[in-house]
Protein backbone atom coordinates (compact mmCIF):
# COMPACT_ATOMS: atom_id res chain seq x y z
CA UNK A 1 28.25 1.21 50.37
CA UNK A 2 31.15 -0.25 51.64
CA UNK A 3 33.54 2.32 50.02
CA UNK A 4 31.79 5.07 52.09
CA UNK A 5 31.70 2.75 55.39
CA UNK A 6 35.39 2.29 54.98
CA UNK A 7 36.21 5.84 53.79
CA UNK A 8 34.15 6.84 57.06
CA UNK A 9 36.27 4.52 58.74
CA UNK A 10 39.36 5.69 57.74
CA UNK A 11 38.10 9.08 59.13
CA UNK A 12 37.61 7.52 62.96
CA UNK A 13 40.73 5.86 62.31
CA UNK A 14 43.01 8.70 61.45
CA UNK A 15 40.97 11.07 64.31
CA UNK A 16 41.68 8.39 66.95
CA UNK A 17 45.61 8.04 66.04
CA UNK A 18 45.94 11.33 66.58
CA UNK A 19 44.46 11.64 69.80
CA UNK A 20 46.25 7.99 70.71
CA UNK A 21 48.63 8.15 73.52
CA UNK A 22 52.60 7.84 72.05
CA UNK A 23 53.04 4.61 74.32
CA UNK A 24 50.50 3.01 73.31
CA UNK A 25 50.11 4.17 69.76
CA UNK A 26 51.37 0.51 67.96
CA UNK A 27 48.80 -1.21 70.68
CA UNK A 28 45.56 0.92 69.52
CA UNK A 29 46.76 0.83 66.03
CA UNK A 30 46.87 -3.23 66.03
CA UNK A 31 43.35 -2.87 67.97
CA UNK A 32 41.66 -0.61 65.15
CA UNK A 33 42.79 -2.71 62.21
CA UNK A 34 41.52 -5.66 64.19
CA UNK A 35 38.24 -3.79 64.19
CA UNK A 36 38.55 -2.73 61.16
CA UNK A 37 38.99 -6.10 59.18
CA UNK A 38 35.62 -7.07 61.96
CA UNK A 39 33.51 -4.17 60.20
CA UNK A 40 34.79 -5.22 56.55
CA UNK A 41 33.74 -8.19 56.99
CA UNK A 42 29.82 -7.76 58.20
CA UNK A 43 30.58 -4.79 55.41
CA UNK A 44 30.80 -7.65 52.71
CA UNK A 45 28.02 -10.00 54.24
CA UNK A 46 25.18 -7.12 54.30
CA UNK A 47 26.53 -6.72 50.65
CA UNK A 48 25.76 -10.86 49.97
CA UNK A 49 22.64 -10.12 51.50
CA UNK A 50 21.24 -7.71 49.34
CA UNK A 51 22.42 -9.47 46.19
CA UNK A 52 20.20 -12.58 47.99
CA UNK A 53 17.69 -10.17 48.58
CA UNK A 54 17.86 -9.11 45.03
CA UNK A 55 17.77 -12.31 43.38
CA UNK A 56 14.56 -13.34 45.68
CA UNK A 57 12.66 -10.81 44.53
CA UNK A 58 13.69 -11.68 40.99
CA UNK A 59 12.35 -15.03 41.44
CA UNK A 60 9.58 -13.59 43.44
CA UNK A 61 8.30 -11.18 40.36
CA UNK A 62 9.15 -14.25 38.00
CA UNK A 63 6.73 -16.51 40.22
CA UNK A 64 3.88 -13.53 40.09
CA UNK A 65 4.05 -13.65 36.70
CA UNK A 66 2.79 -17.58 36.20
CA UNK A 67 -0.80 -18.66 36.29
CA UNK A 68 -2.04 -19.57 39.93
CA UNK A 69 -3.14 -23.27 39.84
CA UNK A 70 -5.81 -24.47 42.56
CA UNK A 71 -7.57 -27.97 43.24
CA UNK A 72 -10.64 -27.54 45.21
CA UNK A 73 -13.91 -29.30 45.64
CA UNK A 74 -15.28 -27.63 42.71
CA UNK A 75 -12.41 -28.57 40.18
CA UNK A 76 -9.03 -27.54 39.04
CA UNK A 77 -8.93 -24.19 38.53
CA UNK A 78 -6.39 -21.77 36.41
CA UNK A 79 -6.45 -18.10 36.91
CA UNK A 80 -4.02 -15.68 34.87
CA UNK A 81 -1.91 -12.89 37.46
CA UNK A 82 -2.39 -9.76 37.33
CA UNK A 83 -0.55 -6.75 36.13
CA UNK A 84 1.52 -5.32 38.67
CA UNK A 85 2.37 -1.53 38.69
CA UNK A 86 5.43 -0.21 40.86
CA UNK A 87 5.47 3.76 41.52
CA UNK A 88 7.91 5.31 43.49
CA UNK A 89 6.44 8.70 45.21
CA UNK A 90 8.69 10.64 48.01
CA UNK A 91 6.92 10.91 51.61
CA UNK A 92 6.61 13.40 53.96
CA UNK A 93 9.83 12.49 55.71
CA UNK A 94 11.49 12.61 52.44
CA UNK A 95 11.96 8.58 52.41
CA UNK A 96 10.96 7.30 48.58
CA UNK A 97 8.20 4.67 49.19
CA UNK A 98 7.45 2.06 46.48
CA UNK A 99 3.90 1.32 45.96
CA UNK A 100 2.77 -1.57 44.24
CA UNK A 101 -0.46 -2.06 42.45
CA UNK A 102 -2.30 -4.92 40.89
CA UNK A 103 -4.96 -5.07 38.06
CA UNK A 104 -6.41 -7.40 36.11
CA UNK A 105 -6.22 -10.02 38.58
CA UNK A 106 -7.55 -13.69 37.21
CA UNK A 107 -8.93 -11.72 34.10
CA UNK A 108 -8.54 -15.37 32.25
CA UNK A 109 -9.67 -18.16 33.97
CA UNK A 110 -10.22 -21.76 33.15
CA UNK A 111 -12.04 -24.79 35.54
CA UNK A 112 -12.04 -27.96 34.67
CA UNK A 113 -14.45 -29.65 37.07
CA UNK A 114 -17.59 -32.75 37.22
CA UNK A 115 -20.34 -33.85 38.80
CA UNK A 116 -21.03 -37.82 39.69
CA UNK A 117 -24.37 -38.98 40.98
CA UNK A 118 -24.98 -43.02 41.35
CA UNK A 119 -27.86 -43.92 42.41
CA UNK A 120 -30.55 -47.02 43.96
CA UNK A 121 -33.84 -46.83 43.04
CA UNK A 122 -36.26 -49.42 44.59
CA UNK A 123 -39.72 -49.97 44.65
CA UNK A 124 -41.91 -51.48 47.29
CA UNK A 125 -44.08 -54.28 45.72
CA UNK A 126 -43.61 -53.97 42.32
CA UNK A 127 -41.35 -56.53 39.85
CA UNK A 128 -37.97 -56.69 40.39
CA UNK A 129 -36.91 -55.28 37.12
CA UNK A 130 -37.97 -51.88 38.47
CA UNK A 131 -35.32 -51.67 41.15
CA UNK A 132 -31.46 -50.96 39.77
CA UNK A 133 -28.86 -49.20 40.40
CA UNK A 134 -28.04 -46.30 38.21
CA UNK A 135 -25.83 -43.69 36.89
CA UNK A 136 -28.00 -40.34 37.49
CA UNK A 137 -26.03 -37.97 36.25
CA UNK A 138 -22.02 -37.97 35.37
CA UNK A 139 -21.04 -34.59 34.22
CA UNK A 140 -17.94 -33.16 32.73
CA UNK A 141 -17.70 -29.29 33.10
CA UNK A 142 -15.56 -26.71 31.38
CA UNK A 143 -16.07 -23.58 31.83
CA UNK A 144 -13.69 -19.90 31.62
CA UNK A 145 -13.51 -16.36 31.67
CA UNK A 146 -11.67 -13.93 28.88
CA UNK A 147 -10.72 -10.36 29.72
CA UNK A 148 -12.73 -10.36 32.63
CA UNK A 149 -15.95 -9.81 31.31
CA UNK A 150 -16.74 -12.58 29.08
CA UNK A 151 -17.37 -16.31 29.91
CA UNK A 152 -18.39 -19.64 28.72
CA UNK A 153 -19.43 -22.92 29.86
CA UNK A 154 -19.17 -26.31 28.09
CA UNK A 155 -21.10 -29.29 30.24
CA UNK A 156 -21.62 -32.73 29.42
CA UNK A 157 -23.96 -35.64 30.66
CA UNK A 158 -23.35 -39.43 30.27
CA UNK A 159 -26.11 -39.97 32.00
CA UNK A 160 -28.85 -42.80 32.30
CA UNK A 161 -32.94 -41.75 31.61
CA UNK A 162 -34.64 -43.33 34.15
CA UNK A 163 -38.24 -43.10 32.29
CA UNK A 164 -36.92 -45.55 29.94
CA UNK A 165 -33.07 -47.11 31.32
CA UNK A 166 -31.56 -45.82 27.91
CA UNK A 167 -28.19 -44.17 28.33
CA UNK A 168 -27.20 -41.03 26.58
CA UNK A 169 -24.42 -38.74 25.79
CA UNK A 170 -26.17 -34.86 26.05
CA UNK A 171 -24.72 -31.60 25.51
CA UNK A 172 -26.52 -29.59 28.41
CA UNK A 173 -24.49 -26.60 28.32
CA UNK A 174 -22.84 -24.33 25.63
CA UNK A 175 -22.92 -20.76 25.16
CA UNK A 176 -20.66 -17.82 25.74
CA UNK A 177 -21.85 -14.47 28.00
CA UNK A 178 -20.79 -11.05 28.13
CA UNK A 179 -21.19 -9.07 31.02
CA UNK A 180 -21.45 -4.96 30.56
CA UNK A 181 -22.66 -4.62 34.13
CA UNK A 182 -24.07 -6.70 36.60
CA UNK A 183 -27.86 -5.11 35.98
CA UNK A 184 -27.07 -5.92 32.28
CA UNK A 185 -25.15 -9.23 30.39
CA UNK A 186 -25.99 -11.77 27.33
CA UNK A 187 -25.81 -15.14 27.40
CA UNK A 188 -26.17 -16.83 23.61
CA UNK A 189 -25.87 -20.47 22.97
CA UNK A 190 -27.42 -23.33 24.97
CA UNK A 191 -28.44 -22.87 28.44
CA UNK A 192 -30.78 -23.39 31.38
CA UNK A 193 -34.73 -22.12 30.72
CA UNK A 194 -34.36 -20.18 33.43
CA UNK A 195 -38.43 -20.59 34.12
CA UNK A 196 -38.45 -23.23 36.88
CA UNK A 197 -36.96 -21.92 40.32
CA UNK A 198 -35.95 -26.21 40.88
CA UNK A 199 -34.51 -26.28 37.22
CA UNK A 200 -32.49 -23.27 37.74
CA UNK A 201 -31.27 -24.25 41.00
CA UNK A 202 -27.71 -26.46 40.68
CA UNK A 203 -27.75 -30.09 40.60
CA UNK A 204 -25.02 -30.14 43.11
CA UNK A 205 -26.85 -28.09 45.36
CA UNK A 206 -30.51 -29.62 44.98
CA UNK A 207 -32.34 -30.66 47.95
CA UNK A 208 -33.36 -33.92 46.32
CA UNK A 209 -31.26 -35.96 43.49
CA UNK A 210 -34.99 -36.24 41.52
CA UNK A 211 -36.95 -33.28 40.25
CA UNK A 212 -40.34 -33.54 41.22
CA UNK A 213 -42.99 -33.86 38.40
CA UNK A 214 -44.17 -29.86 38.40
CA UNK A 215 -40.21 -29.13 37.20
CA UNK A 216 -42.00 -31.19 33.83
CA UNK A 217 -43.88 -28.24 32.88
CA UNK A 218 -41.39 -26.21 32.31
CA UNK A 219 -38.61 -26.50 29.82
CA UNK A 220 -34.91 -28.09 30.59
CA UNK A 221 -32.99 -26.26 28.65
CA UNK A 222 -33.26 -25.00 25.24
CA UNK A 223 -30.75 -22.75 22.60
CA UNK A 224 -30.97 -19.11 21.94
CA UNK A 225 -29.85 -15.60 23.55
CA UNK A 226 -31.14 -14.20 26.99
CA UNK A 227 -30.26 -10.70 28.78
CA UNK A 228 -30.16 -11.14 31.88
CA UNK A 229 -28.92 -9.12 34.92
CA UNK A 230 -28.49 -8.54 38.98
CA UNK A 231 -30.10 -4.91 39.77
CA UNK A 232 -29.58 -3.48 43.23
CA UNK A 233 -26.92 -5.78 44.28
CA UNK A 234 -29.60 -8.58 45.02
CA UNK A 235 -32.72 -6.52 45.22
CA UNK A 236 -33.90 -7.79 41.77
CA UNK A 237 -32.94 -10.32 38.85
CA UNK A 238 -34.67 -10.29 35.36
CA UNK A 239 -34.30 -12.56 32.58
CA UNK A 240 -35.22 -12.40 29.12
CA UNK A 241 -34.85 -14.15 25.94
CA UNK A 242 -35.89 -15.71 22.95
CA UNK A 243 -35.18 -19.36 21.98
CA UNK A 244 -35.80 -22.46 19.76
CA UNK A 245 -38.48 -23.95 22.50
CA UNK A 246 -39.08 -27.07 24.27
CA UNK A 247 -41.32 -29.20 25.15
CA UNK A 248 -42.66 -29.80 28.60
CA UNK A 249 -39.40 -30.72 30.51
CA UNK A 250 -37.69 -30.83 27.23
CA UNK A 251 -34.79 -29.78 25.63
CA UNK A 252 -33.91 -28.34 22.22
CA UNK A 253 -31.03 -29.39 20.07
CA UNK A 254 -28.00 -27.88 19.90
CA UNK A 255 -27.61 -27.45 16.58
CA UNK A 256 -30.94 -27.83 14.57
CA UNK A 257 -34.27 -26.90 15.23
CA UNK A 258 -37.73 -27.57 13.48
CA UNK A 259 -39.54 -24.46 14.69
CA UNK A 260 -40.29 -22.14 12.79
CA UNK A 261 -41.18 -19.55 15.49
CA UNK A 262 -39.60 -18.93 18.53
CA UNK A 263 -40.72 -18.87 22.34
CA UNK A 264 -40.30 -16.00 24.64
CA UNK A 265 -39.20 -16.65 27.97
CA UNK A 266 -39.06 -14.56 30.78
CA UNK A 267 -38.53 -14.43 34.27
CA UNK A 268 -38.39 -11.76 37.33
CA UNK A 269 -37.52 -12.31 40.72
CA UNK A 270 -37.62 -9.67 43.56
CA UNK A 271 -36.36 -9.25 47.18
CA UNK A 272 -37.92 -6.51 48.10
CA UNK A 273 -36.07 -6.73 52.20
CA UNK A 274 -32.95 -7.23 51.39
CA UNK A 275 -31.25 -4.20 52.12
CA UNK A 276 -33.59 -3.26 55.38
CA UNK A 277 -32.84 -4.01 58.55
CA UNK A 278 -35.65 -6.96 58.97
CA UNK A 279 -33.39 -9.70 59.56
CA UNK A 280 -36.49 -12.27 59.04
CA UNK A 281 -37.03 -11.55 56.27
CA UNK A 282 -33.80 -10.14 54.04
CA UNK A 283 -33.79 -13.63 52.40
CA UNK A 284 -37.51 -13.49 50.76
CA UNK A 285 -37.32 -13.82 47.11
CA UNK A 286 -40.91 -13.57 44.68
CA UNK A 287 -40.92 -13.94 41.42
CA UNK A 288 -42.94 -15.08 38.45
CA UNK A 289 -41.92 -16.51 34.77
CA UNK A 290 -43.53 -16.73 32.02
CA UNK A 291 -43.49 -18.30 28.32
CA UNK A 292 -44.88 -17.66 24.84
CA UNK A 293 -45.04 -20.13 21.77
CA UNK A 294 -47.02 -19.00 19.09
CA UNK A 295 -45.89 -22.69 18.10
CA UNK A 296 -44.31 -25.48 19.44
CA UNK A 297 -43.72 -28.88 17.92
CA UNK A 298 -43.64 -31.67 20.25
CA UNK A 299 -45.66 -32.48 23.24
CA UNK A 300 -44.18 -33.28 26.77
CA UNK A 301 -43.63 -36.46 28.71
CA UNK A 302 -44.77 -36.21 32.10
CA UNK A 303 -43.19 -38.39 35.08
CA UNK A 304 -42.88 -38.87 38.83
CA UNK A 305 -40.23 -37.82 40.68
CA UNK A 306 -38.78 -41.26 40.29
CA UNK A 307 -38.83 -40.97 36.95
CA UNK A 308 -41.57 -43.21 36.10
CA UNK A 309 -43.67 -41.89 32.71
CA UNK A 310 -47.21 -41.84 34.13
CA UNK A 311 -48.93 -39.88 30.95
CA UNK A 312 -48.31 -39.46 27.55
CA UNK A 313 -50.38 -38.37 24.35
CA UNK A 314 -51.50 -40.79 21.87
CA UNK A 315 -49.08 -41.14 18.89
CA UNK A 316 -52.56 -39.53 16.71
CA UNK A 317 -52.08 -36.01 19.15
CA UNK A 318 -50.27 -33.34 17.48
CA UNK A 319 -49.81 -29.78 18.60
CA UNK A 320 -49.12 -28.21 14.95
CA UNK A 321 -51.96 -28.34 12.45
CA UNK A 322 -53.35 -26.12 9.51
CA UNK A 323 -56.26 -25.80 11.82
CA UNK A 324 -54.61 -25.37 15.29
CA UNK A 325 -50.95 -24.11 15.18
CA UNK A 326 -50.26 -25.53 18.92
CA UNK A 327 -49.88 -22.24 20.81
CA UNK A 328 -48.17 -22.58 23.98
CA UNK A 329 -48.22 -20.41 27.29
CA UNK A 330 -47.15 -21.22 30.38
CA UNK A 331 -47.04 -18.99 33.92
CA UNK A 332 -45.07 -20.32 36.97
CA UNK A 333 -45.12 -17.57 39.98
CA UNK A 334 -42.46 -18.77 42.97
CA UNK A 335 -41.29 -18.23 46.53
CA UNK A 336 -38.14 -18.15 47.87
CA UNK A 337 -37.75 -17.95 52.09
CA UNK A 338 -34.21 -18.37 54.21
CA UNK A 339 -33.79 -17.47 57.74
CA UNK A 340 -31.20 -18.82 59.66
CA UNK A 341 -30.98 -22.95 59.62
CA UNK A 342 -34.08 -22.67 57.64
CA UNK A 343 -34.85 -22.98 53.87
CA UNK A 344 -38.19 -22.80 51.87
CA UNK A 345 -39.27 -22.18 48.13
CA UNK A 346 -42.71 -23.07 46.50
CA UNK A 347 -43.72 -23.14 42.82
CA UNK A 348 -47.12 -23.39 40.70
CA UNK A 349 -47.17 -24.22 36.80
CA UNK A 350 -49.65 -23.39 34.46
CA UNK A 351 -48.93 -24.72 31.22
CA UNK A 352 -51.22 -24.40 28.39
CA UNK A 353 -50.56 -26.01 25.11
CA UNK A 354 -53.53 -26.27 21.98
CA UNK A 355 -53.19 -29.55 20.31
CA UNK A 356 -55.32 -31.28 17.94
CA UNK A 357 -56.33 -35.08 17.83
CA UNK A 358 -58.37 -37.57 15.76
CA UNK A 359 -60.94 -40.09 17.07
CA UNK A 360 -62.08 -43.03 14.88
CA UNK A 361 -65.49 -44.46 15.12
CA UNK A 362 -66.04 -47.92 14.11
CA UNK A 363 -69.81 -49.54 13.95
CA UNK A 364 -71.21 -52.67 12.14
CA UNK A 365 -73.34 -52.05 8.83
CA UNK A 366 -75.86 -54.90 7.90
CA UNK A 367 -76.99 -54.73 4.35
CA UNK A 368 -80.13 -57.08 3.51
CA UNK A 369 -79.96 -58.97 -0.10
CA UNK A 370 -82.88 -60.61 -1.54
CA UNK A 371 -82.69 -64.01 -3.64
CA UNK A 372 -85.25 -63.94 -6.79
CA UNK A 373 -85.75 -66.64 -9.42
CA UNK A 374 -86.06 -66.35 -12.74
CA UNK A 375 -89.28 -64.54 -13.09
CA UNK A 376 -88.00 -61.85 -10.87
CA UNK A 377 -89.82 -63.20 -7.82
CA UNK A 378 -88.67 -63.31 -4.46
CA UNK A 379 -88.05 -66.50 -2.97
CA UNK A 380 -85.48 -65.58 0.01
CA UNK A 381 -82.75 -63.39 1.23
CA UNK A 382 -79.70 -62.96 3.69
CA UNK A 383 -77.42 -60.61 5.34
CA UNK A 384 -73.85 -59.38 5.11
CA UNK A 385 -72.21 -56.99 7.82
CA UNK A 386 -69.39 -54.88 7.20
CA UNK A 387 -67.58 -52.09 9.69
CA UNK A 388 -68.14 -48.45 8.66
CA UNK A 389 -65.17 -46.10 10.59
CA UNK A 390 -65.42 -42.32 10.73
CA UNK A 391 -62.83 -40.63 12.05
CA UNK A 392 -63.44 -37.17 13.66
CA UNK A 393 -61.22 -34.19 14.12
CA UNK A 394 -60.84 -32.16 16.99
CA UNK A 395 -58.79 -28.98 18.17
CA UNK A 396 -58.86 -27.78 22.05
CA UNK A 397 -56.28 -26.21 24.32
CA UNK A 398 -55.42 -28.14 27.48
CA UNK A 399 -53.83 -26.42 30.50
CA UNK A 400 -52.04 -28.68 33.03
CA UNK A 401 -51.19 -27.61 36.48
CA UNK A 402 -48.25 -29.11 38.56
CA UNK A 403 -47.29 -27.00 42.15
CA UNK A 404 -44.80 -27.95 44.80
CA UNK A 405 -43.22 -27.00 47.98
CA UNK A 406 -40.05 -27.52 49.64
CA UNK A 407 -38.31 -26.88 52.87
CA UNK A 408 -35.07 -27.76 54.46
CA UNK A 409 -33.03 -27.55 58.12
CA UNK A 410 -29.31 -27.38 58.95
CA UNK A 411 -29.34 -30.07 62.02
CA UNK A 412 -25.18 -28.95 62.06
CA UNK A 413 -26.35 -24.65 62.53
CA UNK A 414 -24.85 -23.83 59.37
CA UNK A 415 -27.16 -20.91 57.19
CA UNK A 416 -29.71 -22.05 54.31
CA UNK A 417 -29.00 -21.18 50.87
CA UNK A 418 -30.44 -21.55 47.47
CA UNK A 419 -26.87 -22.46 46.63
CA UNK A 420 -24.67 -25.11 47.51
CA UNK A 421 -24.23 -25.24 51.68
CA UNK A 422 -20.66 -24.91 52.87
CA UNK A 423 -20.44 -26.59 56.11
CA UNK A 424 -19.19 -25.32 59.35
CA UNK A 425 -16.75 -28.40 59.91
CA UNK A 426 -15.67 -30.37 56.80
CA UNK A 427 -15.58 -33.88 56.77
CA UNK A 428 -12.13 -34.44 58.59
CA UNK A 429 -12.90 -37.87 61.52
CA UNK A 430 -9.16 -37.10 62.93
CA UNK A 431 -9.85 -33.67 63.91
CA UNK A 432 -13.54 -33.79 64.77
CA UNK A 433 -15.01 -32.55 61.42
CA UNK A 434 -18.13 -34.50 59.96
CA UNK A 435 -19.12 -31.80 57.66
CA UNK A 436 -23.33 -30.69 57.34
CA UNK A 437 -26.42 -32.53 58.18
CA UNK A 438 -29.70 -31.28 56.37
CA UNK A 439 -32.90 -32.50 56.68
CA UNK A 440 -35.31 -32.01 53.30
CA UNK A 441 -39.27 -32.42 53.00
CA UNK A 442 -41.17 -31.82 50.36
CA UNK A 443 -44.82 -32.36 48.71
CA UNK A 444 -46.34 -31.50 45.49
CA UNK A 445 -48.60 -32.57 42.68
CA UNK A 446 -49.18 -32.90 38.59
CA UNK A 447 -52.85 -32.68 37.49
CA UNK A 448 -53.19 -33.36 33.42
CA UNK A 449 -56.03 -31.69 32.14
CA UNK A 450 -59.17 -34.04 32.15
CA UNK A 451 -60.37 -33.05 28.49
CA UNK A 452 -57.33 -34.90 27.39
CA UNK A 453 -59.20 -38.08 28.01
CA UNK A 454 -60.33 -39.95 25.90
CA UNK A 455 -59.49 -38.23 22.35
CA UNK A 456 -55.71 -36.84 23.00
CA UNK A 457 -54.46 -39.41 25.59
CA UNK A 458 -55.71 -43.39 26.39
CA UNK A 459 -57.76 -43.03 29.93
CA UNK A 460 -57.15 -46.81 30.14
CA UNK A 461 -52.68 -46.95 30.30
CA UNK A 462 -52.19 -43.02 31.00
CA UNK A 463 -52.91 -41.31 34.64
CA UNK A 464 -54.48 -37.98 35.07
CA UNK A 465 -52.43 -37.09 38.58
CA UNK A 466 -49.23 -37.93 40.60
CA UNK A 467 -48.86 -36.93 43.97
CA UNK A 468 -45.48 -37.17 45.33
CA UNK A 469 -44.42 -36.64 48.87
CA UNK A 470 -40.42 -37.39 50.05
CA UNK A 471 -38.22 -36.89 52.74
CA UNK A 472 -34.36 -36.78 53.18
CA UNK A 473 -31.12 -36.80 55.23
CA UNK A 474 -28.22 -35.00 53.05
CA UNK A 475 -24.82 -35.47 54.65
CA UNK A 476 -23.05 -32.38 52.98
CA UNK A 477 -18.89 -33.35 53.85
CA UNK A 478 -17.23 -30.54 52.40
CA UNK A 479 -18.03 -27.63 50.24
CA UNK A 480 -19.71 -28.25 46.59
């Protein structure tokens, strides 16, 4: 560039001495070389400038090349770049334009994130040993995505049982997914039952710290391989899949499994205004989910919301005989409602389970003796009691029913969501922020079927029903 500058230049230069006045010809000539060496030297600095210019970029395309690396509320997050494409096309003008193209973008990702949850329980008159603080949950969480379209998720729990204080380290999740298209992806490994519209909703984004004692119908989580899919973009989900089984708000074990049968689970949801123009109600999700085990070993644990056991079966009660082979069914039909501010969902459970028992009868036997002498008459007698127990079989099917509903405000105007609430002002006291207030309410109920009593549970220590009814303030400070 600066060759053809100059040569140009040169060209002014040897046009202007010619023209030049003779008297003045040694003054113009000193002049233009004065403004000559001036335009070599911005000649030479717009030449620095581009080999600036080029090394930025350099570093620049180096830079695009490395993983992005975020910290956020959810966890520390690594997402691969993307593959950029330069192409070079001539314009209308004739000017070549460069146009660059990304793909790929954050087709490997990795988070690294957790979830803490201390908590005070305490109890109006009852013994102090009831009240305690207490590590709810404490979760580690790893979870990725490979070439876009495939995922997994690794989650931990050291947490603390309330029902009985013991403290555990549990696998909740591990499985892998593949995702063809949204109406269509597989999820194998351990997961969520995704049954229970509480249990499937994030513990981070739960109304209430406590699941209420309906969510003990259902099963936690279990291990196995589910379709599942988003049709409509949001007008329907299904789910689908067969697994090891659970108990009642049990879990399966990751690796081993007694059953030999599996249970069919299966859930749709539908919102059937969300692409119309009815505002009101776009948010309005029904749905039902259902379960099938032609058999199950192990019978659930029911408890409050607080975590308190309030029925269990005797030891005798099995739900896996020659005679009865413990079928299990269970139906739970849902709501979901959001307008605005305002949040709703409801939920019934059905859950039927056949289970066979013993009950022992004990009464007293008195067997007379007679006393003869020698010549085989009679001259007295006495008695001697002994217990005679029977013990009776029986085979029924039980069905327990546990229902609930839940709503919730933004006080702070921010929308309702199923999912965690991102507030309008994050928690920040120096510039005003002091993130989302939400107020929570909710009732609901577990009835244990009464033929149960007396044969497959002990009417005298176990209770037939819990009631629960709860209120709350959450302070939401930043997003979850």
């Amino acid at each position: 560039m600066s060759r053809r500058v100059s040569q140009g230049f040169l060209g002014i230069v040897a046009i202007s001495a010619i023209h030049a006045q003779p008297l003045h010809a040694q003054d113009d000539i000193a002049s233009l070389r004065a403004q000559l060496r001036v335009l070599e030297a911005k000649v030479a600095a717009l030449e620095n400038s581009q080999k600036v210019s080029t090394g930025d970029d350099a570093l620049k395309e180096k830079l695009e090349k490395l993983p992005s690396v975020t910290l956020d509320s959810k966890g520390l997050n690594f997402s691969s770049p993307g593959i950029r494409t330069t192409r070079t096309e001539v314009g209308p003008d004739g000017i070549p334009v460069e146009t660059t193209t990304v793909t790929d973008e954050g087709a490997f990702k990795f988070k690294i994130g957790g979830l803490l949850q201390p908590q005070l329980r305490t109890f109006i008159n009852t013994p102090d040993a009831t009240s305690t603080f207490l590590i709810r949950r404490a979760r580690l969480n790893l979870e990725g995505t490979a070439f876009q379209n495939f995922d997994w998720k690794l989650q931990t729990d050291f947490q603390t049982n309330g029902v009985d204080n013991s403290t555990s380290t549990v696998v909740q999740d591990a499985y892998v997914g593949a995702k063809a298209f949204d109406w269509l992806q597989l999820r194998v490994g351990k997961m969520k039952s995704p049954i229970g519209v509480e249990r499937w909703q994030s513990a981070h984004a739960r109304w209430f710290t406590d699941l209420i004692s309906t969510t003990y119908l259902v099963p936690n989580r279990t291990v196995g391989a589910m379709l599942w899919g988003n049709v409509g973009d949001g007008l329907a989900e299904f789910y689908a899949g067969l697994f090891n089984g659970a108990p009642d708000g049990g879990s399966s074990n990751v690796s081993t499994s007694e059953q030999n049968t599996k249970d069919f689970e299966a859930r749709l949801a539908v919102a059937p205004f969300a692409k119309t123009s009815i505002v009101p109600l776009k948010k309005l999700t029904a749905g039902a989910g259902v379960t099938y085990a032609p058999q199950l070993n192990g019978l659930g644990t029911y408890a409050t919301a607080n975590q308190q056991s309030f029925f269990k079966y005797r030891s005798s009660t099995v739900n896996a005989t020659a005679a009865n082979p413990g079928e299990q069914v269970r139906f739970v039909p849902n709501l979901q409602y959001f307008w605005g501010p305002f949040g709703l969902y409801a939920e019934a459970a059905w859950s039927t389970v056949g289970v066979s028992g013993t009950q022992s009868t004990t009464k007293a036997v008195v067997k007379k003796t007679n006393v003869v002498d020698s010549k085989g008459k009679t001259i007295g007698s006495f008695n001697t009691t002994s217990n005679s127990t029977t013990i009776q079989e029986y085979n029924t099917n039980l069905t327990n029913l546990g229902w609930q509903i839940a709503a919730s405000y933004m006080l702070t105007g921010e929308d309702n969501a199923f999912r965690a609430i991102s507030p309008r002002r994050k928690f920040s006291p120096s510039t005003g922020g002091w993130g989302a207030l939400q107020l929570t309410a909710r009732v609901g109920q577990l009835t244990v079927d009464s033929n149960a009593f007396p044969i497959y549970a002990d009417a005298n220590t176990q209770a037939e029903q819990s009631t629960t009814f709860g209120t709350g303030l959450n302070w939401i400070l930043n997003d979850t």
